[in-house]
Protein backbone atom coordinates (compact mmCIF):
# COMPACT_ATOMS: atom_id res chain seq x y z
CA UNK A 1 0.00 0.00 0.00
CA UNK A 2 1.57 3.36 -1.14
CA UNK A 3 -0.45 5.79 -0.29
CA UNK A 4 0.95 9.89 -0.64
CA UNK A 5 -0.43 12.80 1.52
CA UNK A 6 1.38 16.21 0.99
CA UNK A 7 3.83 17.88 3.53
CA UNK A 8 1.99 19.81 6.04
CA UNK A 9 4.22 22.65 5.63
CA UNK A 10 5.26 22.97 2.22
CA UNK A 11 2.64 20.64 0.39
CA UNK A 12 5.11 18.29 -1.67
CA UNK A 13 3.74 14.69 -1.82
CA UNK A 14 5.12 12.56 0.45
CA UNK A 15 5.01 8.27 0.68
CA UNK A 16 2.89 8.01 3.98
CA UNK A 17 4.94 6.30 6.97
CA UNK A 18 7.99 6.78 4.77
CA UNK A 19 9.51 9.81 6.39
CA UNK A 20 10.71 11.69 9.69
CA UNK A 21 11.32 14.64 7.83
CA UNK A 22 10.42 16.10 4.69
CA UNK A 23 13.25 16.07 1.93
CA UNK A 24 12.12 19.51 0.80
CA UNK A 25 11.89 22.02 3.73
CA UNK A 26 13.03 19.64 6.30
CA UNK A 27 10.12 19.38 8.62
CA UNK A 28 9.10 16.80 11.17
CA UNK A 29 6.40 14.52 9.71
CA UNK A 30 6.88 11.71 11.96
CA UNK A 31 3.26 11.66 13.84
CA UNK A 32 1.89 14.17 11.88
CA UNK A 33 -1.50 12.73 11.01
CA UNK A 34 -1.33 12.85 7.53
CA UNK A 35 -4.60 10.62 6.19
CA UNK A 36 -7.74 10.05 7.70
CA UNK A 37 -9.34 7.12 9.28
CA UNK A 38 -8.13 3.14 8.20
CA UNK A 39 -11.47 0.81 8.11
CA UNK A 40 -11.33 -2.81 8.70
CA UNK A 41 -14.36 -5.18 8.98
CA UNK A 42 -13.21 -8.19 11.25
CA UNK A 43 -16.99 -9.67 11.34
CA UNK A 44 -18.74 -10.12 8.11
CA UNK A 45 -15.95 -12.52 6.14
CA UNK A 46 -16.82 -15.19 8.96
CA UNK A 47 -13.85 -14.83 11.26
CA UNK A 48 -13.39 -16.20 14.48
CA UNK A 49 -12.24 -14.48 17.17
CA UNK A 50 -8.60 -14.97 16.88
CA UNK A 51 -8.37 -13.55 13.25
CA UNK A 52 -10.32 -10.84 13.83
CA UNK A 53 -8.12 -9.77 17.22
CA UNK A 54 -5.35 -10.48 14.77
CA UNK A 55 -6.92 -8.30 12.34
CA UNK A 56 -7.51 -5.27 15.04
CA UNK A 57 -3.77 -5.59 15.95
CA UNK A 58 -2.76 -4.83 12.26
CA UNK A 59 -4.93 -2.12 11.63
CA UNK A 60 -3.99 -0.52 14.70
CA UNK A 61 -0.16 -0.89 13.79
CA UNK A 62 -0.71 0.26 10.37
CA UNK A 63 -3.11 3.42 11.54
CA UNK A 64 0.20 4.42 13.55
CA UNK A 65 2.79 3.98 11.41
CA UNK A 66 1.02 5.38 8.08
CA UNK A 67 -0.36 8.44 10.72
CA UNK A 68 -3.87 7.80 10.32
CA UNK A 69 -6.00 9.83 12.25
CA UNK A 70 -7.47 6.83 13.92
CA UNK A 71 -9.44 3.18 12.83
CA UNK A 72 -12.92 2.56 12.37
CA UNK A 73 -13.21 -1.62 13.47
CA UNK A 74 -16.56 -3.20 12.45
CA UNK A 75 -17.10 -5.93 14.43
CA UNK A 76 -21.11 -6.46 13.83
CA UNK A 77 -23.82 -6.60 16.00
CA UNK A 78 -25.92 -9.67 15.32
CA UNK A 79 -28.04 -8.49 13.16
CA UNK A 80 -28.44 -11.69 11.17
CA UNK A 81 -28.05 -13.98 14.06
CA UNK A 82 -29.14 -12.67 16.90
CA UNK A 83 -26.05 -12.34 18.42
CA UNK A 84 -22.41 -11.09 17.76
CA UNK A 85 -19.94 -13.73 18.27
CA UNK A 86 -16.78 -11.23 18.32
CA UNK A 87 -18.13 -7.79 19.32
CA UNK A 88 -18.27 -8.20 23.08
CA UNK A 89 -14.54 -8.96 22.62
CA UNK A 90 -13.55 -6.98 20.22
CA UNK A 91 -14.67 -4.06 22.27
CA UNK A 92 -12.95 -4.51 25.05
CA UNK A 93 -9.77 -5.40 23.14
CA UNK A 94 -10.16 -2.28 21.28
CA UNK A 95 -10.56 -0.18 24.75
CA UNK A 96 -7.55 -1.89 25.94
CA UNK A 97 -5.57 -0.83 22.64
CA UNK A 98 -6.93 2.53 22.81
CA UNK A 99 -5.51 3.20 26.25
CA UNK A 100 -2.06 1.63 25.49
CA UNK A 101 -1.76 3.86 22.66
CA UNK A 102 -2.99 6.91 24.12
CA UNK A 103 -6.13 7.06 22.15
CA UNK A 104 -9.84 7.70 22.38
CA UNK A 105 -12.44 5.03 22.30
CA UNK A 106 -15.63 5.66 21.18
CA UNK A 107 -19.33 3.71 19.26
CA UNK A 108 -19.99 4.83 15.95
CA UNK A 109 -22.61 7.21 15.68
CA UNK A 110 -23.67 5.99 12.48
CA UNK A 111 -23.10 2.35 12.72
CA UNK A 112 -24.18 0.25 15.87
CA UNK A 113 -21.52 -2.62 15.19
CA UNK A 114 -18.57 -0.41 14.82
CA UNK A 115 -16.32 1.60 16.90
CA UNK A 116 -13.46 3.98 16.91
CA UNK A 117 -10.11 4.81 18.15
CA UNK A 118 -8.67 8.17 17.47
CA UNK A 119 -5.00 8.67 17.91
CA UNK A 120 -4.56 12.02 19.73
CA UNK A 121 -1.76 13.79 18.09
């Protein structure tokens, strides 16, 4: 995945994750959040609960190192079933991750099986 966002300071496109600093004027892009939020559905491809913790884990790392803003994990809600076999989990993993991270956790507003962590940088 190559994805470019410019330089915050002097707008030249830059590989995402790629650099500390910018080759052109030399400022810090390391953290700088530099795309928006990474969404991953763990629930609807009929994982269990180990690949779709595995699958958090990743999108988390990736959100980090490509400076996302933050991840959008949909984990379901049982709407077929009844019940949600990984979003009780998930949830609480995802709190966990937010907290070792030094993010927010927080429900979709939009979507009643998914939930949020923004990175605050």
């Amino acid at each position: 995945m190559n994805s470019t966002a410019p330089c915050p300071t002097c707008g030249i496109p830059l590989e995402a994750g790629r650099h500390e600093f910018c080759p052109k004027c030399d400022s810090p892009i390391r953290g700088q959040v530099l795309l928006g939020l990474l969404e991953v559905d763990v629930a609807h491809s009929g994982e269990d609960w180990e690949t779709a913790r595995h699958k958090i884990e990743q999108a988390v790392d990736q959100a980090l190192q490509l400076g996302n803003s933050g991840v959008k994990i949909i984990h379901g809600y049982g709407s077929s079933t009844g019940r949600s076999s990984i979003a009780s989990r998930a949830i609480t993993f995802m709190r966990g991750l937010a907290e070792r991270t030094g993010g927010t956790f927080t429900m979709d507003r939009n979507n009643r099986g998914a939930h949020l962590i923004w990175f605050n940088r």
